[in-house]
Structure formats: structure tokens, C-alpha cells
Protein backbone atom coordinates (compact mmCIF):
# COMPACT_ATOMS: atom_id res chain seq x y z
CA UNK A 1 0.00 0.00 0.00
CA UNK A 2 3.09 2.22 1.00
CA UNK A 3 4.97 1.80 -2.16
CA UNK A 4 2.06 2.85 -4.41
CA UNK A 5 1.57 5.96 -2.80
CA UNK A 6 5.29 6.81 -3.24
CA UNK A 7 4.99 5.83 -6.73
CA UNK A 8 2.51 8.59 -7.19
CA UNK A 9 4.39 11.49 -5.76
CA UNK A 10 6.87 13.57 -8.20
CA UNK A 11 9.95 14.47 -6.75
CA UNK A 12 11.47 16.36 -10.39
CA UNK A 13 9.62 19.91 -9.27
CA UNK A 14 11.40 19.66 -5.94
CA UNK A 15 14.88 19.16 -7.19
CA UNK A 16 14.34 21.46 -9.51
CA UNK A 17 13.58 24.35 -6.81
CA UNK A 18 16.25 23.41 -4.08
CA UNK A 19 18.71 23.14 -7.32
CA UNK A 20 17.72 26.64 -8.36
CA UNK A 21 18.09 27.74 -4.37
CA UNK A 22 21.88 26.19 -4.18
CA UNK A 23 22.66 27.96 -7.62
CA UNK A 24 21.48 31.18 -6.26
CA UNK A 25 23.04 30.85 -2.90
CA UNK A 26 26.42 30.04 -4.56
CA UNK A 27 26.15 32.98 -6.91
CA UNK A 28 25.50 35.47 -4.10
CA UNK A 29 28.35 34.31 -2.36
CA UNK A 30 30.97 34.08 -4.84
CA UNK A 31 29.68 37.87 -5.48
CA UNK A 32 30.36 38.92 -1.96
CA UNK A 33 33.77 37.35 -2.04
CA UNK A 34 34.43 39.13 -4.85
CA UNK A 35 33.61 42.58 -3.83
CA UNK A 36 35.81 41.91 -0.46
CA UNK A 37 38.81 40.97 -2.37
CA UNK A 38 38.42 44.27 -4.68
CA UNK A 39 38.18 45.99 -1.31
CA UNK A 40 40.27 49.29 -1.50
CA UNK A 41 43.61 48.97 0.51
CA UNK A 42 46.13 51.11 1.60
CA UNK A 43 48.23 51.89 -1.33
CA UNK A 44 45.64 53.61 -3.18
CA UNK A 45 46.46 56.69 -4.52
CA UNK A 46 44.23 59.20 -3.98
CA UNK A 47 44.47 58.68 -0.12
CA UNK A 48 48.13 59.19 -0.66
CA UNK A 49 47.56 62.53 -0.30
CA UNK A 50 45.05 62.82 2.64
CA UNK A 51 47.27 60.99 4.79
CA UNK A 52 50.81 62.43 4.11
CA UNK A 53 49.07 65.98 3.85
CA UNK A 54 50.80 68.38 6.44
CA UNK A 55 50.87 71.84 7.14
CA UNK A 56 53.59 72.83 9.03
């Protein structure tokens, strides 16, 4: 009785949804890695001159 009723039941829509989820989730991720390694650092020149700016 069991094993008909799981017979009936379509598991394709559900792997398609949780496959579209991981692909997402992946995406955003690799995006935010990517934005923290293009992160501005110290050697960039235009704050060259704010920090070595005196005016003695």
C-alpha cells in the first residue's frame, strides 16, 4: 500500500527548486567574495595625499 503511494508522488519539481536555491546561494556568495577581495587597501592613490598631507 506504502509503495504505491510513493509511486505517485513527483519528486522532479522539488529538485528542480532546491537546485535553483543552491545555484542562487552560490552565486550570491561568490559575489560577496568578490567585492571583499576588490576591497580598497592602503596603497591607493588618492588617499596618498590625505594621509601624508601636512601643514607645518
Amino acid at each position: 500500500m506504502i509503495n504505491t503511494l510513493i509511486a505517485l508522488y513527483s519528486w522532479t519539481n522539488g529538485v528542480v527548486i532546491i537546485g535553483v536555491f543552491a545555484l542562487v546561494c552560490i552565486t550570491l556568495v561568490g559575489i560577496l567574495i568578490n567585492f571583499m577581495l576588490k576591497g580598497k587597501g592602503k596603497d591607493d592613490p588618492n588617499n596618498l595625499n590625505k594621509d601624508n598631507n601636512t601643514d607645518y
